[in-house]
N, C-alpha and C. Protein backbone atom coordinates (compact mmCIF):
# COMPACT_ATOMS: atom_id res chain seq x y z
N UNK A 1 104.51 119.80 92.24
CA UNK A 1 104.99 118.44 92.41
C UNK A 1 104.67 117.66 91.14
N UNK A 2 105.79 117.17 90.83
CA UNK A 2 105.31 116.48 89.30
C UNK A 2 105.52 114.90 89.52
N UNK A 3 104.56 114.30 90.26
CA UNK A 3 105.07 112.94 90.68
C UNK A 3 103.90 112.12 89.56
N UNK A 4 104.14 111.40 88.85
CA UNK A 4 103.38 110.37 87.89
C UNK A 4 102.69 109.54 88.35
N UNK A 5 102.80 109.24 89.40
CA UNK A 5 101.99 108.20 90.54
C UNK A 5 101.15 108.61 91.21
N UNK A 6 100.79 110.23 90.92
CA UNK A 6 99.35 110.72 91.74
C UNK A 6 98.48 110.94 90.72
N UNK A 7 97.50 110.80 91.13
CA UNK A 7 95.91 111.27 90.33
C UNK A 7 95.19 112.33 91.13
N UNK A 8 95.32 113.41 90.22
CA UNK A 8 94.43 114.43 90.93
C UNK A 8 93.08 114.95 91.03
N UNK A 9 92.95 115.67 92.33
CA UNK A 9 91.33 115.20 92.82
C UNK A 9 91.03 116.57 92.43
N UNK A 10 89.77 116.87 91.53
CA UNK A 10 89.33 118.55 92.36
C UNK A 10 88.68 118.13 93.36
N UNK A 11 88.56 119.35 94.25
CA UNK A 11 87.92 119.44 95.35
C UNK A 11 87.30 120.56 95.25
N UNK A 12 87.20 121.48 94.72
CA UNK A 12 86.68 122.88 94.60
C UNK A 12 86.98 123.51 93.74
N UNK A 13 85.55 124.45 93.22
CA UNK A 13 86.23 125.48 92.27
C UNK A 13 87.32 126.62 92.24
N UNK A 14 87.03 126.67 93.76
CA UNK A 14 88.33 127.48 94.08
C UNK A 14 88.43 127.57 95.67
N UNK A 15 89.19 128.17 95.70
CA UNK A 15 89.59 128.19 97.48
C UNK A 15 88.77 128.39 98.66
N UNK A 16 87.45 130.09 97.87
CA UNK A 16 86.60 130.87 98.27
C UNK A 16 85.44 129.81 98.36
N UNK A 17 85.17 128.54 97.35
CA UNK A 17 83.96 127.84 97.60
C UNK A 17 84.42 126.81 98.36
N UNK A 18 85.32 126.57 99.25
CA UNK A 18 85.14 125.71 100.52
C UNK A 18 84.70 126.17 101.45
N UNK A 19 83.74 125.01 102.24
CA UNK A 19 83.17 125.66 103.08
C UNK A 19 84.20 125.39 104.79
N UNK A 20 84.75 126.20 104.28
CA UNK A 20 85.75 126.58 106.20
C UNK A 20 85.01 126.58 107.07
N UNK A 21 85.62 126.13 108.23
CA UNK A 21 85.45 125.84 109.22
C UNK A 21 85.71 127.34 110.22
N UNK A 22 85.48 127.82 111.82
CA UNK A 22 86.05 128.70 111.83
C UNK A 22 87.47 128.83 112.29
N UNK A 23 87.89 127.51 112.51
CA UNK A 23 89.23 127.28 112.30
C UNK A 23 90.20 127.11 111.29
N UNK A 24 89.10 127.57 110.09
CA UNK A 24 90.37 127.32 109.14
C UNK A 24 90.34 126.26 108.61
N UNK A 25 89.84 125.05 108.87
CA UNK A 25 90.08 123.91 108.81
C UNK A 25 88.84 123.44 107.58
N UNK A 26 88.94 122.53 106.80
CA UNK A 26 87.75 121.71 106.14
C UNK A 26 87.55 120.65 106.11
N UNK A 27 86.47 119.66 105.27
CA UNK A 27 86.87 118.25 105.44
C UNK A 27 86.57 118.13 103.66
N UNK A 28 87.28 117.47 102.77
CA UNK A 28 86.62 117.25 101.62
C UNK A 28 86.33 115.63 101.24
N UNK A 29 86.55 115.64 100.19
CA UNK A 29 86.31 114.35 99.47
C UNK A 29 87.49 114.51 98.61
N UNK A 30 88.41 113.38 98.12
CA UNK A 30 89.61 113.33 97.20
C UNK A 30 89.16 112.39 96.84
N UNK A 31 88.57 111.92 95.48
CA UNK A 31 88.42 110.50 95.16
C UNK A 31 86.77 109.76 96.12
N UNK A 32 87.92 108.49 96.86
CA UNK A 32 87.34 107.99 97.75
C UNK A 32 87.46 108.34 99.27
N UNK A 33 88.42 109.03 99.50
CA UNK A 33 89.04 109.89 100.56
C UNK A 33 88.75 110.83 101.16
N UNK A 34 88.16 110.98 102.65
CA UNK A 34 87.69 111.94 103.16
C UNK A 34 89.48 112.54 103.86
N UNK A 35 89.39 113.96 103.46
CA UNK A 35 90.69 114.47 103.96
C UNK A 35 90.17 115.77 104.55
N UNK A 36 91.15 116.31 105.64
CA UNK A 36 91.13 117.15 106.12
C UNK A 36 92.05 118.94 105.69
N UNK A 37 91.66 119.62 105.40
CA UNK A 37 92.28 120.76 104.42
C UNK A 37 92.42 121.93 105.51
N UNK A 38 93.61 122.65 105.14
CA UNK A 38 94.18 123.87 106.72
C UNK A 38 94.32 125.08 105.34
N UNK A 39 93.75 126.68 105.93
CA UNK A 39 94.27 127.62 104.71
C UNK A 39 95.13 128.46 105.99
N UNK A 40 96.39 128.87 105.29
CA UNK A 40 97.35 129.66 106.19
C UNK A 40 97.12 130.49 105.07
N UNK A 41 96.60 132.06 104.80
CA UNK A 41 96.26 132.59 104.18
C UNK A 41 96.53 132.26 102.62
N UNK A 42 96.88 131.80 101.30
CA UNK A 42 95.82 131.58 100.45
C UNK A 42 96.96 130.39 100.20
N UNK A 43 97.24 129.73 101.66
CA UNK A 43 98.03 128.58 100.95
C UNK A 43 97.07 127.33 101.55
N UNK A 44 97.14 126.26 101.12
CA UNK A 44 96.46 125.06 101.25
C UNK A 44 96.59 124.42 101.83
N UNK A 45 96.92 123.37 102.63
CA UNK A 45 97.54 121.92 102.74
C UNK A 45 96.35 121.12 103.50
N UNK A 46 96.70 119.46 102.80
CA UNK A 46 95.82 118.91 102.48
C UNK A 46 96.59 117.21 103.48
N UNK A 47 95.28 116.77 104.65
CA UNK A 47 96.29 115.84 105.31
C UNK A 47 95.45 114.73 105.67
N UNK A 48 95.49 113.52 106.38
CA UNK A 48 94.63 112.48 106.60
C UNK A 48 93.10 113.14 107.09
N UNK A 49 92.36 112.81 107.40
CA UNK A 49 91.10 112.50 107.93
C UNK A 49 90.89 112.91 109.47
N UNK A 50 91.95 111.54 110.17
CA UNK A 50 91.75 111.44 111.58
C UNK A 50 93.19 111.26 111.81
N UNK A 51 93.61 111.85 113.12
CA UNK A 51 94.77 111.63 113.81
C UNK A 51 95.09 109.99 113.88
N UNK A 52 96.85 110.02 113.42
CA UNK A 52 97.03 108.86 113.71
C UNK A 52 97.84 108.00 114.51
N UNK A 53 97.02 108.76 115.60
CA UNK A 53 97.39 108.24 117.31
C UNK A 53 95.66 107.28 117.95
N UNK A 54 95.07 108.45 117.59
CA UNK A 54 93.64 107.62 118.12
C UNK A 54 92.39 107.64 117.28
N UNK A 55 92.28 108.65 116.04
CA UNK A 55 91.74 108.34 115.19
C UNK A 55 90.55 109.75 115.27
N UNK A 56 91.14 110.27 116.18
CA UNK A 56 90.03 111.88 115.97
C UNK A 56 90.05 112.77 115.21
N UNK A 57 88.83 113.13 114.61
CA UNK A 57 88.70 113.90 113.52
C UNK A 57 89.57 115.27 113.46
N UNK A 58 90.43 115.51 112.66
CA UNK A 58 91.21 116.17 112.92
C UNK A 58 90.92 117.32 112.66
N UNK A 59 90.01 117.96 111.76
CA UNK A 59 89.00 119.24 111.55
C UNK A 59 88.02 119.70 112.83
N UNK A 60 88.24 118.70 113.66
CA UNK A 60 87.63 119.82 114.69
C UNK A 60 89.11 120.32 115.95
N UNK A 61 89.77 119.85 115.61
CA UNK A 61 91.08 120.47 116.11
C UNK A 61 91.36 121.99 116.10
N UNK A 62 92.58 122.36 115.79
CA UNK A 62 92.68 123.70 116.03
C UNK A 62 93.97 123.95 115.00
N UNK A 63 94.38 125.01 115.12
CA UNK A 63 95.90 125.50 114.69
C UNK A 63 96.10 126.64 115.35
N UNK A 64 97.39 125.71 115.65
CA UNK A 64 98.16 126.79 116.98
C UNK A 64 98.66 127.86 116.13
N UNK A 65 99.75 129.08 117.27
CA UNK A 65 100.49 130.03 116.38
C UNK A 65 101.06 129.71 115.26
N UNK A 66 102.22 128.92 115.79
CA UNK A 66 102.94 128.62 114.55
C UNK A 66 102.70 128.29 113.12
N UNK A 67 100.82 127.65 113.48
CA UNK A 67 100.30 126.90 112.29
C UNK A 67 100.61 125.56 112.32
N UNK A 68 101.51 124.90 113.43
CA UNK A 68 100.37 123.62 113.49
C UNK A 68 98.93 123.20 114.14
N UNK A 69 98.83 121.68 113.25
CA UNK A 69 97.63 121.34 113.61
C UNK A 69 97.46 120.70 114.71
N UNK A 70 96.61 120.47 115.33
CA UNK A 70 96.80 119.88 117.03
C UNK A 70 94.88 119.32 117.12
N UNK A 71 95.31 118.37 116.88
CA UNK A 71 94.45 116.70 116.99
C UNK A 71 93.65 117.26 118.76
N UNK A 72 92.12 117.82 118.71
CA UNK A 72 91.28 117.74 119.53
C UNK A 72 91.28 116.82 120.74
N UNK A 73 91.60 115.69 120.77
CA UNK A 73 91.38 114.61 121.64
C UNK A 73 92.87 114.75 122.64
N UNK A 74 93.91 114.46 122.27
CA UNK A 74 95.39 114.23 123.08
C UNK A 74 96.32 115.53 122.96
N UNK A 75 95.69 116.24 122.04
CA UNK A 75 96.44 117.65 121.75
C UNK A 75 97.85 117.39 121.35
N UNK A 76 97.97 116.38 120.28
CA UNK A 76 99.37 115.94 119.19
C UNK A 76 99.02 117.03 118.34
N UNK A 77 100.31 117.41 118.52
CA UNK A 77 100.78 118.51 116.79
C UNK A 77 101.29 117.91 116.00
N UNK A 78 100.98 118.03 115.12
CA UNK A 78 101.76 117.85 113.39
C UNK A 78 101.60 119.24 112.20
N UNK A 79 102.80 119.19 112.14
CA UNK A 79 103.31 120.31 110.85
C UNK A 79 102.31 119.63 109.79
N UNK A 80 101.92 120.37 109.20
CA UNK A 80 100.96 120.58 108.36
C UNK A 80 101.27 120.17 106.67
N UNK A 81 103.09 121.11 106.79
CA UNK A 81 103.57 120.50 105.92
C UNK A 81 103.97 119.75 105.37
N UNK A 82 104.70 118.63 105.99
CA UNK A 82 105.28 117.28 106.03
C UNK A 82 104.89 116.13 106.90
N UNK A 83 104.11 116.41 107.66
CA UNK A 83 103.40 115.28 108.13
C UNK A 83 103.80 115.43 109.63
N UNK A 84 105.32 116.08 109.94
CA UNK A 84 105.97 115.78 111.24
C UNK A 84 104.83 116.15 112.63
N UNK A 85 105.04 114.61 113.55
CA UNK A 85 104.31 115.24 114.73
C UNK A 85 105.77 116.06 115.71
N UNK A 86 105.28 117.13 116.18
CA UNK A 86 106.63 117.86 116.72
C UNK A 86 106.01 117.95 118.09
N UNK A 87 105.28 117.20 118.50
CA UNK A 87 104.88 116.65 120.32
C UNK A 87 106.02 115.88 120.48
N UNK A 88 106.56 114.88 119.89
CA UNK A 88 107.52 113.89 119.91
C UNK A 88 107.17 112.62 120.57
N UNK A 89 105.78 112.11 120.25
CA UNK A 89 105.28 111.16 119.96
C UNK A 89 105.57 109.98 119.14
N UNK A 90 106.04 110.32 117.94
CA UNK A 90 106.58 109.53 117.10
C UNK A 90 105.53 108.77 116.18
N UNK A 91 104.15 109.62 115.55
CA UNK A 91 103.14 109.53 114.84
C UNK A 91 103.61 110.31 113.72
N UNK A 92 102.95 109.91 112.50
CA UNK A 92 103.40 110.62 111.45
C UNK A 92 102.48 110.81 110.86
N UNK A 93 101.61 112.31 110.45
CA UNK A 93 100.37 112.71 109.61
C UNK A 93 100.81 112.46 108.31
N UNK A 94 99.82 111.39 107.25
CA UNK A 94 99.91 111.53 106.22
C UNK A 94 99.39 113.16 105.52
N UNK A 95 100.32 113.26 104.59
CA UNK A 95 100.11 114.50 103.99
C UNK A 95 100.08 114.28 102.47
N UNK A 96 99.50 115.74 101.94
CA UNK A 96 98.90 115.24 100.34
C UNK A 96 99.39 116.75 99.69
N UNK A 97 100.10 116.56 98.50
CA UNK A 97 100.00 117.47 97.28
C UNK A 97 98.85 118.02 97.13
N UNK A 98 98.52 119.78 97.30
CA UNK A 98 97.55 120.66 96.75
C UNK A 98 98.26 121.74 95.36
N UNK A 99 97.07 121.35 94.51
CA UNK A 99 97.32 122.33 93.39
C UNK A 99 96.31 123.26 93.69
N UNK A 100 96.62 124.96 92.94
CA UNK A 100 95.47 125.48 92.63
C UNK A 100 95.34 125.94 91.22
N UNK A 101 94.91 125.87 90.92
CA UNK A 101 94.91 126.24 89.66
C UNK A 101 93.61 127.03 88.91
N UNK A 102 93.62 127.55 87.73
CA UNK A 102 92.63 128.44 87.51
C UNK A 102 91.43 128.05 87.32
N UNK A 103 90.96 126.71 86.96
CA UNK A 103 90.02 126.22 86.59
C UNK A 103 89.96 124.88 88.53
N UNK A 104 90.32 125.01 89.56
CA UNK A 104 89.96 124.59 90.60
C UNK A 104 90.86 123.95 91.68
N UNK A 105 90.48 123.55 92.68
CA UNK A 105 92.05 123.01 93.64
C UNK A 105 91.76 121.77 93.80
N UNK A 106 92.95 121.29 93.13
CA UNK A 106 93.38 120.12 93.23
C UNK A 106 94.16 118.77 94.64
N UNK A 107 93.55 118.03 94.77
CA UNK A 107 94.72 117.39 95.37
C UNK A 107 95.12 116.12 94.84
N UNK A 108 96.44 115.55 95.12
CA UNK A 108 97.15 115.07 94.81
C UNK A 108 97.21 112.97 95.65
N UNK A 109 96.96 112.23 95.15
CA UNK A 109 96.81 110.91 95.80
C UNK A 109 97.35 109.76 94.57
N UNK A 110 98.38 109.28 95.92
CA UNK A 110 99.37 108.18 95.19
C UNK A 110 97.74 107.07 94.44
N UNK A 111 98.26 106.71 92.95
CA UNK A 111 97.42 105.82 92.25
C UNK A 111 97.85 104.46 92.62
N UNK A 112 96.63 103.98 92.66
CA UNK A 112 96.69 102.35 93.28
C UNK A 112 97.38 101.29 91.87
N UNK A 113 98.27 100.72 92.34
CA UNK A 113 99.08 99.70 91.06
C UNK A 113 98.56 98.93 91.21
């Protein structure tokens, strides 16, 4: 993603030094930003904090088959990739640009104007 309006975060030296959850799931730091991180085998994605229906930590959630994520408290799914909740709720997970790169993984957060 080559968007000029993000500033990127490391979060790790690499994929192997996060500390996962046994769901898969992590919580990092981006900046000032506590975010929540999903690995579908050595892919990334990187999304709000807390569900934004009621505000539960979304790392202690789960991921279903398909690989969505599904918010602990009301059991809302959201695609991982794009934010979509596909309960049909009509909530929308913010979602974030992950780099990896050789020297660490990056994420991606719109810069404040």
């Amino acid at each position: 993603m080559t968007d000029h309006h993000l500033v990127w975060h490391k979060v790790a030296i690499n994929i192997a030094t996060i500390e996962w959850q046994p769901n898969n799931m992590a919580i990092v730091t981006a900046g000032e930003q506590q975010l929540t991180i999903i690995k579908q085998g050595s892919t990334i994605m990187a999304f709000a904090h807390k569900c934004p229906h009621a505000g539960a930590v979304l790392a202690n959630g789960f991921l279903d088959a398909p690989g969505n994520v599904v918010c602990p408290l009301h059991h809302y799914r959201f695609n991982p990739f794009n934010g979509r909740n596909i309960s049909g709720q009509g909530y929308h997970l913010k979602t974030y640009p992950v780099q990896q790169l050789s020297d660490g993984v990056y994420i991606g957060i719109k810069a404040n104007r």
